[in-house]
N, C-alpha and C. Protein backbone atom coordinates (compact mmCIF):
# COMPACT_ATOMS: atom_id res chain seq x y z
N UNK A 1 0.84 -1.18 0.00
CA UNK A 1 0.00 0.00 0.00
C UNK A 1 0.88 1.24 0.00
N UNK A 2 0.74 1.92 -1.25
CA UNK A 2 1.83 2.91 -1.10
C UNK A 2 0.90 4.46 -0.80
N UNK A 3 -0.08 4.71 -0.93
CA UNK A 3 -1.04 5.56 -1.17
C UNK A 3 -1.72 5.48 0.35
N UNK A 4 -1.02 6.21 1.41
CA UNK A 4 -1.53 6.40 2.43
C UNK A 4 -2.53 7.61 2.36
N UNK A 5 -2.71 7.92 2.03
CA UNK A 5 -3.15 9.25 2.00
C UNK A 5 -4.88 8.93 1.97
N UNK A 6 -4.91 7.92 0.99
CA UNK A 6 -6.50 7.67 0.47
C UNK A 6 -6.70 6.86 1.36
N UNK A 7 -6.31 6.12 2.42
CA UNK A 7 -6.63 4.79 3.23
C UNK A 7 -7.50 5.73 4.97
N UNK A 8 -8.35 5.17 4.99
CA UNK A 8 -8.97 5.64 6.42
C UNK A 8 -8.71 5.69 7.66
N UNK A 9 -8.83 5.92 8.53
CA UNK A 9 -8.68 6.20 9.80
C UNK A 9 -8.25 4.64 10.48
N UNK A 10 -9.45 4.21 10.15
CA UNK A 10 -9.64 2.72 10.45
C UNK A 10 -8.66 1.78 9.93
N UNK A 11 -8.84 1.77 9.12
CA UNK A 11 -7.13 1.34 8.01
C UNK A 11 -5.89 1.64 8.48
N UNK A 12 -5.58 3.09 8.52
CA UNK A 12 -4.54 2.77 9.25
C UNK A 12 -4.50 2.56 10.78
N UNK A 13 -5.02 2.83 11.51
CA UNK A 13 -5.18 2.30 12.92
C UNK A 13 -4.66 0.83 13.01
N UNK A 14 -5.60 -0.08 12.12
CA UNK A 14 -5.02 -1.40 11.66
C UNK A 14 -3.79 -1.45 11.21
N UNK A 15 -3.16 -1.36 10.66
CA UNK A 15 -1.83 -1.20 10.19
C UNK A 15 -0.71 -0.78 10.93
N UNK A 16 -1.44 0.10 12.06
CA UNK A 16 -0.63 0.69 12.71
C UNK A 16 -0.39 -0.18 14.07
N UNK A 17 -1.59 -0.51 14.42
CA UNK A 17 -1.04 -1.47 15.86
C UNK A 17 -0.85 -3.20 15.26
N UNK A 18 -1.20 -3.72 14.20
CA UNK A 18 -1.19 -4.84 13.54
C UNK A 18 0.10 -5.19 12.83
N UNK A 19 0.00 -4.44 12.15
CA UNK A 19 1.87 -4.13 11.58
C UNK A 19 2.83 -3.26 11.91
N UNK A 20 2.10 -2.30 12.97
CA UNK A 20 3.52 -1.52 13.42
C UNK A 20 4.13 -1.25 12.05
N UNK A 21 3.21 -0.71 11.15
CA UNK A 21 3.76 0.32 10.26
C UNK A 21 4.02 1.64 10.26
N UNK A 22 5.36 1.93 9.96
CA UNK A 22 5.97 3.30 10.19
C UNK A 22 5.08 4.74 9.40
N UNK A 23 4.69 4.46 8.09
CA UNK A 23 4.57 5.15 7.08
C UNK A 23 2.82 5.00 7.52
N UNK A 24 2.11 4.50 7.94
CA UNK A 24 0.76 4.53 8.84
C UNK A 24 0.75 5.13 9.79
N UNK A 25 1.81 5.06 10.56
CA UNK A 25 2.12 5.62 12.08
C UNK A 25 1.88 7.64 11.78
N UNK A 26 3.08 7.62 10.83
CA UNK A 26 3.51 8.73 10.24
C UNK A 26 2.39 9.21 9.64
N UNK A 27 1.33 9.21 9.01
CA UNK A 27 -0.05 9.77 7.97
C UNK A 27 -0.90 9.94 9.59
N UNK A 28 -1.26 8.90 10.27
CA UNK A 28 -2.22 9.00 10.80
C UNK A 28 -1.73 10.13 11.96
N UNK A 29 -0.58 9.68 12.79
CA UNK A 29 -0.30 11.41 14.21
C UNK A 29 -0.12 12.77 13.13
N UNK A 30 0.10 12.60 11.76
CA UNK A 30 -0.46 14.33 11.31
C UNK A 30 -1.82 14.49 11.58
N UNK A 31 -2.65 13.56 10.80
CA UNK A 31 -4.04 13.47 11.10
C UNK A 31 -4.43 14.17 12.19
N UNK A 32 -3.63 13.39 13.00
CA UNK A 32 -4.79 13.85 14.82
C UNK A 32 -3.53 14.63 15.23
N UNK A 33 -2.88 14.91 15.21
CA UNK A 33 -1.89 16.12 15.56
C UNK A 33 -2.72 17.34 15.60
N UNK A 34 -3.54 17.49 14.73
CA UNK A 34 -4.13 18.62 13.96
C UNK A 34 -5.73 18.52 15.19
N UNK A 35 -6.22 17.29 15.52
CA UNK A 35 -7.21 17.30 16.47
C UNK A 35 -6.84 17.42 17.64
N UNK A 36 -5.26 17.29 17.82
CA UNK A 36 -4.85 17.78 19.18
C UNK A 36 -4.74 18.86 19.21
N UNK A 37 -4.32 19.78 18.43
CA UNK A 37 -3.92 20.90 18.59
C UNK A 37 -5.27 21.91 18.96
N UNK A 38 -6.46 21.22 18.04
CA UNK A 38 -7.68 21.87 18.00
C UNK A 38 -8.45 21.76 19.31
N UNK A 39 -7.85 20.07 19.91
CA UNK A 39 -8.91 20.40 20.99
C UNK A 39 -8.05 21.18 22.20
N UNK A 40 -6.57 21.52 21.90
CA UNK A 40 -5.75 22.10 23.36
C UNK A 40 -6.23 23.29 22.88
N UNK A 41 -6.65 24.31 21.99
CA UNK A 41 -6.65 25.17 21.72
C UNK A 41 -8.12 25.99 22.35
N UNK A 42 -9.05 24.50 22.65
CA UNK A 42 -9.68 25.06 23.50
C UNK A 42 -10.02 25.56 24.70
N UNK A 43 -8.73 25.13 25.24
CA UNK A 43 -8.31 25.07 26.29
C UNK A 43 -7.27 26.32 27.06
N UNK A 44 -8.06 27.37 25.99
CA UNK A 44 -6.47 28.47 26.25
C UNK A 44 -6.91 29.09 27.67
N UNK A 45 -5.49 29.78 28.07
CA UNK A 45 -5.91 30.07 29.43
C UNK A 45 -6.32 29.27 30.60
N UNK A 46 -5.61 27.86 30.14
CA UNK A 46 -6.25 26.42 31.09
C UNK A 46 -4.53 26.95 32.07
N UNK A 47 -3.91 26.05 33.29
CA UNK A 47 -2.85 26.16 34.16
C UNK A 47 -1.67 25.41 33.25
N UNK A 48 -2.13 24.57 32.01
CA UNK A 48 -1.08 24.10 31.33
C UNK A 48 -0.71 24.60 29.53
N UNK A 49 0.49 24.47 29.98
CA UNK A 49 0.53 25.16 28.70
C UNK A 49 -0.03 24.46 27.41
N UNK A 50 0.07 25.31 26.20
CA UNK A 50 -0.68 24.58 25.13
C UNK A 50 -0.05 23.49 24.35
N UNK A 51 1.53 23.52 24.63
CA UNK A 51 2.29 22.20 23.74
C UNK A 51 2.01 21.43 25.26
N UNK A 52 2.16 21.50 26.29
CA UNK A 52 2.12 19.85 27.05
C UNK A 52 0.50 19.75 26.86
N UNK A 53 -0.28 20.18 26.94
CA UNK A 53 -1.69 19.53 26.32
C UNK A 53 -1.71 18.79 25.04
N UNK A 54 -1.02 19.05 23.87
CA UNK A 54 -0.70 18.10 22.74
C UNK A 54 -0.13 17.35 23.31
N UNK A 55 1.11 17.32 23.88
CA UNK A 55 1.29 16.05 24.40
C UNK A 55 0.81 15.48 25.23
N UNK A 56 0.29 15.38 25.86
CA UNK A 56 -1.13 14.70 26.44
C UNK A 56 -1.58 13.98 25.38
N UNK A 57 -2.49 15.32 24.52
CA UNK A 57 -3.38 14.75 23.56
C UNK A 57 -2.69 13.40 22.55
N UNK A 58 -1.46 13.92 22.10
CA UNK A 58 -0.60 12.87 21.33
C UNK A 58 -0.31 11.53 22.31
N UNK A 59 -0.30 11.28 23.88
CA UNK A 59 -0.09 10.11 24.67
C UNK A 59 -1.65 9.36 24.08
N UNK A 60 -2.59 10.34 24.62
CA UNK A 60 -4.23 9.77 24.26
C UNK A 60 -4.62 9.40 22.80
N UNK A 61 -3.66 9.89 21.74
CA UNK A 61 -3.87 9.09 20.08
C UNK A 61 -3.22 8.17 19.79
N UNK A 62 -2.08 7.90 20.80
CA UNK A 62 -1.15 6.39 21.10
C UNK A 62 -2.05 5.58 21.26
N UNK A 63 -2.72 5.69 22.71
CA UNK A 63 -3.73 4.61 23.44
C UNK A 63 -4.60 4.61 22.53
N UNK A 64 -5.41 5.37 21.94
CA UNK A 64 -6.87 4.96 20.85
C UNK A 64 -6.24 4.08 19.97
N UNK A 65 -4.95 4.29 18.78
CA UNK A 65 -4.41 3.45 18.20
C UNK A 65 -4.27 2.03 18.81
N UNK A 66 -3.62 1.66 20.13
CA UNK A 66 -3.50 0.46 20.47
C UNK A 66 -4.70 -0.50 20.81
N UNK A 67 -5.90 0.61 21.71
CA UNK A 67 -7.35 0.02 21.98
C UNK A 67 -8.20 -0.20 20.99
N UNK A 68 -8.04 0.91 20.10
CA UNK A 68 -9.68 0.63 19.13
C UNK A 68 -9.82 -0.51 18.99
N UNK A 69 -10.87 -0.68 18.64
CA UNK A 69 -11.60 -2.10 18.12
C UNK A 69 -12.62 -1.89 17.44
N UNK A 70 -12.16 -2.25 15.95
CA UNK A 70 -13.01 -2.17 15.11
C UNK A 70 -14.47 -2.76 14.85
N UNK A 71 -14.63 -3.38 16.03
CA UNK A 71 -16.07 -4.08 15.91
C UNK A 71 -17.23 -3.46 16.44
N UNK A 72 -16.69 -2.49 17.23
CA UNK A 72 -17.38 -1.40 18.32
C UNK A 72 -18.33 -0.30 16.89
N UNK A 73 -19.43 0.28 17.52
CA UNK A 73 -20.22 0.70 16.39
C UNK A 73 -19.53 2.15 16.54
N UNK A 74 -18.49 2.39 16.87
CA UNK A 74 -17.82 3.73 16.59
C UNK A 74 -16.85 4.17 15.61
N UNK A 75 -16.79 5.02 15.18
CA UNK A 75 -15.23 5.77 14.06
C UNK A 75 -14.18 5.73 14.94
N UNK A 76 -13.20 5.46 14.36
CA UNK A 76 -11.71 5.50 14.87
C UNK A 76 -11.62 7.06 15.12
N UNK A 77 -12.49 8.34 14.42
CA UNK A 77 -12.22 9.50 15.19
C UNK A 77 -12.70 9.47 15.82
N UNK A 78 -13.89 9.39 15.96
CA UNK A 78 -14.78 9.90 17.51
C UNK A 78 -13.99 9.28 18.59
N UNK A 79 -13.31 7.88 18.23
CA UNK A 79 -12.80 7.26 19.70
C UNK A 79 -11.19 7.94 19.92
N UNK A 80 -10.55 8.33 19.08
CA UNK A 80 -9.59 9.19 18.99
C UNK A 80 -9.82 10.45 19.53
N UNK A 81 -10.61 11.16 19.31
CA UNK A 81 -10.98 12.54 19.91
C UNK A 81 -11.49 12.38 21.19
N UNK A 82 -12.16 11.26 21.80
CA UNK A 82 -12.05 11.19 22.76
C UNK A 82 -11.53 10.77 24.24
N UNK A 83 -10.47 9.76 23.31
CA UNK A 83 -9.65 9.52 24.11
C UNK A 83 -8.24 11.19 24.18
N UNK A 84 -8.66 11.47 23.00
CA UNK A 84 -7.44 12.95 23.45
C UNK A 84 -7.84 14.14 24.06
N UNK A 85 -9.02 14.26 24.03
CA UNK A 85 -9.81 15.20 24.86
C UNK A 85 -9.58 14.70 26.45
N UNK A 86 -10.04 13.31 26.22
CA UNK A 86 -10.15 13.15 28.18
C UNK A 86 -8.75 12.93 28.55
N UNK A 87 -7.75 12.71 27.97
CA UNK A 87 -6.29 12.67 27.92
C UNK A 87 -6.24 13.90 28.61
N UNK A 88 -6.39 15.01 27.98
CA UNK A 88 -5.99 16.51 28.38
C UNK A 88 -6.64 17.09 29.55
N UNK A 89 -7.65 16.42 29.79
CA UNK A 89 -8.58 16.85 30.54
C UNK A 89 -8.37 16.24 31.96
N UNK A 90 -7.65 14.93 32.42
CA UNK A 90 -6.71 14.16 32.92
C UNK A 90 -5.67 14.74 33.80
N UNK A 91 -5.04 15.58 32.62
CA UNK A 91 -3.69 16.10 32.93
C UNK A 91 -4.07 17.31 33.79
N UNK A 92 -5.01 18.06 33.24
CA UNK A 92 -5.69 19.08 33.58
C UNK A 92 -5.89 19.24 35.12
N UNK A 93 -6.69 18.27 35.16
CA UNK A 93 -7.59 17.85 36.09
C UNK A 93 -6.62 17.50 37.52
N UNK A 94 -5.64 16.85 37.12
CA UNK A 94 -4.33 16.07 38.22
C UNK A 94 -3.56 17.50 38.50
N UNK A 95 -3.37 18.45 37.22
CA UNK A 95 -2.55 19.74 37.80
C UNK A 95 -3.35 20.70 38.60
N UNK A 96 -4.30 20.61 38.37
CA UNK A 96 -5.24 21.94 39.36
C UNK A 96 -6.01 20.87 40.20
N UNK A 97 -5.97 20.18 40.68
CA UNK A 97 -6.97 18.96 41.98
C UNK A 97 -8.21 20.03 42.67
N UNK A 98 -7.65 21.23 42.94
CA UNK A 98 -8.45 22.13 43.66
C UNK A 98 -9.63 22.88 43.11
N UNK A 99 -9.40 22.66 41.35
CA UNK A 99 -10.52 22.81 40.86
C UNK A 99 -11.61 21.90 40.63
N UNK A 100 -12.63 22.49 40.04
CA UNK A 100 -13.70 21.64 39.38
C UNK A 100 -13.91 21.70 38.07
N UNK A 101 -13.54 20.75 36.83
CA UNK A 101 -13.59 20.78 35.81
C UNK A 101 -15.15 20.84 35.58
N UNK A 102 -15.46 21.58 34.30
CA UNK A 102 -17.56 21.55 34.44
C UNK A 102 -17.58 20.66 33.59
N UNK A 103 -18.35 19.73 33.88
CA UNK A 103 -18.97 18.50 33.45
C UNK A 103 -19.11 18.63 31.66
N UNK A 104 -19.73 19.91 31.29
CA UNK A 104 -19.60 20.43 30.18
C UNK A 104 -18.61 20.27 29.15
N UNK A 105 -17.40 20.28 29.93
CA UNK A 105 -16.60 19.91 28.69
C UNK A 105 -15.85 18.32 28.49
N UNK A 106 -16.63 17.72 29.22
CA UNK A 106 -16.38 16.52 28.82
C UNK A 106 -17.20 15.90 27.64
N UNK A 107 -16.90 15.16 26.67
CA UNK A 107 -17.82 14.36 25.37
C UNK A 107 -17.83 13.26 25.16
N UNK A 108 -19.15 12.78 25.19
CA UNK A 108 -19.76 11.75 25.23
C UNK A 108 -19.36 10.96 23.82
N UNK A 109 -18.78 9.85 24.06
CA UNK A 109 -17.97 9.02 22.78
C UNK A 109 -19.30 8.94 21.44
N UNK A 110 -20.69 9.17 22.05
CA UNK A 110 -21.46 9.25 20.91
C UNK A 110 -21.82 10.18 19.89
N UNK A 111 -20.84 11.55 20.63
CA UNK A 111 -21.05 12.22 19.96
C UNK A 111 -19.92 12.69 18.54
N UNK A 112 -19.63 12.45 17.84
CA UNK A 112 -18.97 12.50 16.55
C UNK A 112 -18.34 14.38 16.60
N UNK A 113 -16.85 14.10 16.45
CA UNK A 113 -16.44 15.10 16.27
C UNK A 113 -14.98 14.99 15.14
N UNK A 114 -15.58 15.87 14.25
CA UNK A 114 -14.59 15.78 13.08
C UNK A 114 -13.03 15.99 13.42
N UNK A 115 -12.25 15.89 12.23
CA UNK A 115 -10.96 16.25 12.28
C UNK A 115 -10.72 17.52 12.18
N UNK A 116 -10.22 18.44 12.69
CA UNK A 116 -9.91 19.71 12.95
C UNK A 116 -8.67 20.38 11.98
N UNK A 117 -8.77 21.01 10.95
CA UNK A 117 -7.62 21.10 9.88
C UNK A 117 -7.08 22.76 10.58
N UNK A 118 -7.00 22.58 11.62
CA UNK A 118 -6.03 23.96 12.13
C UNK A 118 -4.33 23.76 11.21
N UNK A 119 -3.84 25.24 10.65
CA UNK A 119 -2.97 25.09 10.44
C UNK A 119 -1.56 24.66 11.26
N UNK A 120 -1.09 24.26 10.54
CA UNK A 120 0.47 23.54 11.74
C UNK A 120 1.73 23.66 10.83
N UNK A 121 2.37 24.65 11.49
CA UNK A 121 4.08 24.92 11.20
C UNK A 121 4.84 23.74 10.41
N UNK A 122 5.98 23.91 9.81
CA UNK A 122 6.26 22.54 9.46
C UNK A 122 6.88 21.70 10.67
N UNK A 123 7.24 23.29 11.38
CA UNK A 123 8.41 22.43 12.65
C UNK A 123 7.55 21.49 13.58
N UNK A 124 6.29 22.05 13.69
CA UNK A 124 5.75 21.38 14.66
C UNK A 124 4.85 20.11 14.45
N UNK A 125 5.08 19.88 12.96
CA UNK A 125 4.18 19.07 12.27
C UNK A 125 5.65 17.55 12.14
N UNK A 126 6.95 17.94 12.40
CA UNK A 126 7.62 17.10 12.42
C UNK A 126 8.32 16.86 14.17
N UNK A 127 8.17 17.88 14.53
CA UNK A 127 8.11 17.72 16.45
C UNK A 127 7.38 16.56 16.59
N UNK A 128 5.97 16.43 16.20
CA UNK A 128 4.97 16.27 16.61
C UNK A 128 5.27 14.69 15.95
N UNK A 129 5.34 14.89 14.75
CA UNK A 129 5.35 13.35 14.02
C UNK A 129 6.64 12.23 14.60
N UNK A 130 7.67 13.11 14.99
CA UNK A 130 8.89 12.31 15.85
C UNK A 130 8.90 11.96 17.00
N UNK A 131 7.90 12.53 17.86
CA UNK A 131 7.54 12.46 19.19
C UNK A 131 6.59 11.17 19.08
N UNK A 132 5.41 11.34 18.53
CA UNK A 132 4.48 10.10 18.30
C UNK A 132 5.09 8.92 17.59
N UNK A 133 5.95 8.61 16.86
CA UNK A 133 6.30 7.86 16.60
C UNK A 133 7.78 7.12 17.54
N UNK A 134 8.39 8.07 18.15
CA UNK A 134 9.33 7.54 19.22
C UNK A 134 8.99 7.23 20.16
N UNK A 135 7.55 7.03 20.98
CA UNK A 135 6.64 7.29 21.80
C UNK A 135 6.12 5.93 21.89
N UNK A 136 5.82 5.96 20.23
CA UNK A 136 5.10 4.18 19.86
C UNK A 136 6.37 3.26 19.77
N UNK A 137 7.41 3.74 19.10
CA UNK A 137 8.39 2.93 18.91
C UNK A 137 9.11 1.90 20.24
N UNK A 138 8.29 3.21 21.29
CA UNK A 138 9.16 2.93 22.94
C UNK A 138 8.25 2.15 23.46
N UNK A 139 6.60 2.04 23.20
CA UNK A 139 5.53 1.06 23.70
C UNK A 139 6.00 -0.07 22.99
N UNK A 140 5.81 -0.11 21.50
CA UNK A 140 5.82 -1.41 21.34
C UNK A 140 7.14 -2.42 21.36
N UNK A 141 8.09 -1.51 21.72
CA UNK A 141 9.29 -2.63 22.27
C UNK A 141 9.45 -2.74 23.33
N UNK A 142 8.93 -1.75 24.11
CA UNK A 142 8.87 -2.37 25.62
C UNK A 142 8.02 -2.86 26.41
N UNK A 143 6.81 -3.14 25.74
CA UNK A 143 5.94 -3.41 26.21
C UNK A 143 5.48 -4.99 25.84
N UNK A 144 4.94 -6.00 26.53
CA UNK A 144 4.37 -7.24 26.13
C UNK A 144 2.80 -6.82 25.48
N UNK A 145 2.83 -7.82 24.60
CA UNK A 145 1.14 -7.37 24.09
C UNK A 145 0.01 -7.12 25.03
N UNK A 146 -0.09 -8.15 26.18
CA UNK A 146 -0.88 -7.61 27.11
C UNK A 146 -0.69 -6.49 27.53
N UNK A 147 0.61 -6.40 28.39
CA UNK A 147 0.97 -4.75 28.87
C UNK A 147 0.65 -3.94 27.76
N UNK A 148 0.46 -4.03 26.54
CA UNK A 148 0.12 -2.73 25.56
C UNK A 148 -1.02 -2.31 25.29
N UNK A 149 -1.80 -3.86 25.70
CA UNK A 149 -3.65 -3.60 25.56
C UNK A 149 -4.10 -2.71 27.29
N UNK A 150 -3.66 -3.32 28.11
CA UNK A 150 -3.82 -2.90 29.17
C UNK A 150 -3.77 -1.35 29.41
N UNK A 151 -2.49 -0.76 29.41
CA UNK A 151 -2.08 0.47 29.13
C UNK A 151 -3.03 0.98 28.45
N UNK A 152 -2.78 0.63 27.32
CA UNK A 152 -3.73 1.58 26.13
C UNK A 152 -5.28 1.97 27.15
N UNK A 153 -6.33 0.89 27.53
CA UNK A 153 -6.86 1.03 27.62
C UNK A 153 -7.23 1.94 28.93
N UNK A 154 -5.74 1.86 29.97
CA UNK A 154 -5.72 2.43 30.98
C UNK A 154 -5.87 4.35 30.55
N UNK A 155 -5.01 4.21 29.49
CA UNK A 155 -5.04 6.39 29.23
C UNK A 155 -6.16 6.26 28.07
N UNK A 156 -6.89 5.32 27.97
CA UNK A 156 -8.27 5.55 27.50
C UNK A 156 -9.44 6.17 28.40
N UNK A 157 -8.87 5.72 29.69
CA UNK A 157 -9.89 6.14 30.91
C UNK A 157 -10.58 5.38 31.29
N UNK A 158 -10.02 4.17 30.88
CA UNK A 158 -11.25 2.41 31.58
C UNK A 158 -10.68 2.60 33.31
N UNK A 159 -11.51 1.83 33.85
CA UNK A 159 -10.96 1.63 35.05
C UNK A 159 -10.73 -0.12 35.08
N UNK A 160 -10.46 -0.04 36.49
CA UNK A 160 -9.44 -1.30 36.20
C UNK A 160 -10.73 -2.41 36.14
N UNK A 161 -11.63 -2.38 36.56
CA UNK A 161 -12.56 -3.41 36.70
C UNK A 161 -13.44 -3.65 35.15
N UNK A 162 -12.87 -2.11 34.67
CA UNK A 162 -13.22 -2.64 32.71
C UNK A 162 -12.70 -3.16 32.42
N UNK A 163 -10.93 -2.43 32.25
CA UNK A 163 -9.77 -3.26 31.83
C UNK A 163 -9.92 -5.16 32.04
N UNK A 164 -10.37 -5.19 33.15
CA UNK A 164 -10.04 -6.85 33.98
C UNK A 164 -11.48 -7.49 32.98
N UNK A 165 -12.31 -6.93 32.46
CA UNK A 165 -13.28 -7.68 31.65
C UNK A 165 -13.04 -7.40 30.32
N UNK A 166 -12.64 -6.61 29.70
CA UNK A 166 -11.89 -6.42 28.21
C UNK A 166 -10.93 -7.64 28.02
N UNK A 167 -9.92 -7.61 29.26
CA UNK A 167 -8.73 -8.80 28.61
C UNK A 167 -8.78 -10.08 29.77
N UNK A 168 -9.67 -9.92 29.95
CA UNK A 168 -10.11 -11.54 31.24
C UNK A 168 -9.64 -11.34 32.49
N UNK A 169 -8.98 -10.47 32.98
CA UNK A 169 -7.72 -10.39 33.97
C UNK A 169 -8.98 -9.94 35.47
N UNK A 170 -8.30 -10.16 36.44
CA UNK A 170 -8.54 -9.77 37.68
C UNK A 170 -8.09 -8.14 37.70
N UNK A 171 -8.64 -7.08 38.57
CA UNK A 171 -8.17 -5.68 39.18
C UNK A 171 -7.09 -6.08 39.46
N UNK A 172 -6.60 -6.93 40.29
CA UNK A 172 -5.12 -7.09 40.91
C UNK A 172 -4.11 -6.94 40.04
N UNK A 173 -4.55 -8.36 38.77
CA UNK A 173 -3.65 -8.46 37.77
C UNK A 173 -3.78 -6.92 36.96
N UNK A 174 -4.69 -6.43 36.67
CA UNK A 174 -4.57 -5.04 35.74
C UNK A 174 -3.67 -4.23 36.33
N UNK A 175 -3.80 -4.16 37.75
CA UNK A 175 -3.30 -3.33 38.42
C UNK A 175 -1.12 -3.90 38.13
N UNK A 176 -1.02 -4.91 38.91
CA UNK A 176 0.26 -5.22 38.71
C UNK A 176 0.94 -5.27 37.23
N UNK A 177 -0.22 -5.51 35.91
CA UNK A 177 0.19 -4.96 34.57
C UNK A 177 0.75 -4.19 34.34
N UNK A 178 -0.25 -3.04 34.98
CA UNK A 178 0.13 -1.38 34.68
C UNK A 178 1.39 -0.93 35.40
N UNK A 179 1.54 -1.69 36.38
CA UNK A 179 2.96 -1.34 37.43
C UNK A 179 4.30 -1.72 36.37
N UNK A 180 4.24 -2.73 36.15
CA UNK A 180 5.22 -3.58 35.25
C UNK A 180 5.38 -2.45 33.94
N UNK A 181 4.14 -2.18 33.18
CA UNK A 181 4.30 -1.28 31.71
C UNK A 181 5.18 -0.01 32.35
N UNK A 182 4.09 0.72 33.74
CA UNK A 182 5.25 1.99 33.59
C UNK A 182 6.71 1.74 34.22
N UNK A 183 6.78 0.65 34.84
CA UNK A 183 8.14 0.36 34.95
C UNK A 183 9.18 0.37 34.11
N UNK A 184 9.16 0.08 33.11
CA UNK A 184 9.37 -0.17 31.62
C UNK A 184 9.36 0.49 31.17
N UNK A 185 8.37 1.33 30.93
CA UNK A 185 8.44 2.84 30.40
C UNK A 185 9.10 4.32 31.10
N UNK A 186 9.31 3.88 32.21
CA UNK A 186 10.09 5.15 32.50
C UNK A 186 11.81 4.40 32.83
N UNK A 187 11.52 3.35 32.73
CA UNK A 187 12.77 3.23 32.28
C UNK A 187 13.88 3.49 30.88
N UNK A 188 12.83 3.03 30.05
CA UNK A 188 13.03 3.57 28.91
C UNK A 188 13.25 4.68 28.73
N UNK A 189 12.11 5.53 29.25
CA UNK A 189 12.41 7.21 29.08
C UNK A 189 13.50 7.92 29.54
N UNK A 190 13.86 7.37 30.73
CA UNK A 190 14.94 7.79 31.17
C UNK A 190 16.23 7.43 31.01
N UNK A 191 16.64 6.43 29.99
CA UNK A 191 17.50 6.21 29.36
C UNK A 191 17.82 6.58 28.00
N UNK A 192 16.79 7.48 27.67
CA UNK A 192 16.76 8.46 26.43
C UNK A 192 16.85 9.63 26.94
């Protein structure tokens, strides 16, 4: 498939956690780069700045990539936008504790929200594309397939007693999963 360009959301999503294809990886975080940016942008004047909210948002288009499931009666955007919305909203939420986020701006996965074609720099359109892809490159080698479903589904915003019925597992086991992945992962990170 040389013609990424014409292939869907869904398509590459597949490709991307199935084949851990680079050149899928690469089409699809411009894609939602552009819905991150749109949904941090709503966010101006939030306690965090507007690039660590993309990154947020870009951690939360990792996890949709690894969770979706194409059998679910949803678009790979709507579940993308909402896993990067509540991503940000997360981060948000953990940096100010003392506030109250209004219920309001949270979105309901039924509700369909397009791709956002805000313009994007070139620099930040290759920031952005090297980050998400060094990001994935660092999940899927350090991570076991379970630890990657788990995770994923963890910065999706499941709790553990979803997680433990999604992949058969007990809370305990989800729980000691997730210990093990970020073990791994900040190990990693911190050896970069």
């Amino acid at each position: 498939m040389s013609d990424y360009l014409s292939l869907s959301d869904e398509q590459l999503a597949t490709l991307c956690r199935d084949c851990e294809d680079e050149k899928a990886w690469n089409e699809l975080s411009l894609r939602y780069l552009r819905v991150a940016k749109a949904v941090a942008s709503s966010f101006s004047g939030s306690v965090l700045e507007s690039e660590d909210l993309v990154q947020e948002g870009i951690l939360g288009f990792i996890a949709a990539v690894w969770s979706f499931n194409e059998k679910n009666s949803v678009t790979f955007a709507t579940y993308a936008s909402v896993c990067i919305r509540n991503r940000m909203l997360s981060a948000l939420k953990t940096r100010n504790a003392q506030k109250q986020i209004p219920r309001s701006l949270f979105v309901p996965i039924e509700e369909e929200s397009g791709t956002a074609d805000s313009a994007l720099s070139p620099e930040d359109a290759v920031v952005a594309k090297n980050e998400a892809a060094r990001l994935s490159a660092l999940i899927s080698s350090k991570l076991s397939p379970q630890e990657k479903k788990v995770f994923s589904l963890y910065l999706c915003k499941n709790s553990y007693s979803e997680i433990g019925k999604l992949c058969g597992l007990s809370p305990k086991a989800v729980d000691g999963t997730l210990q093990r992945a970020r073990k791994k992962l900040r190990g990693a990170l911190e050896d970069h």
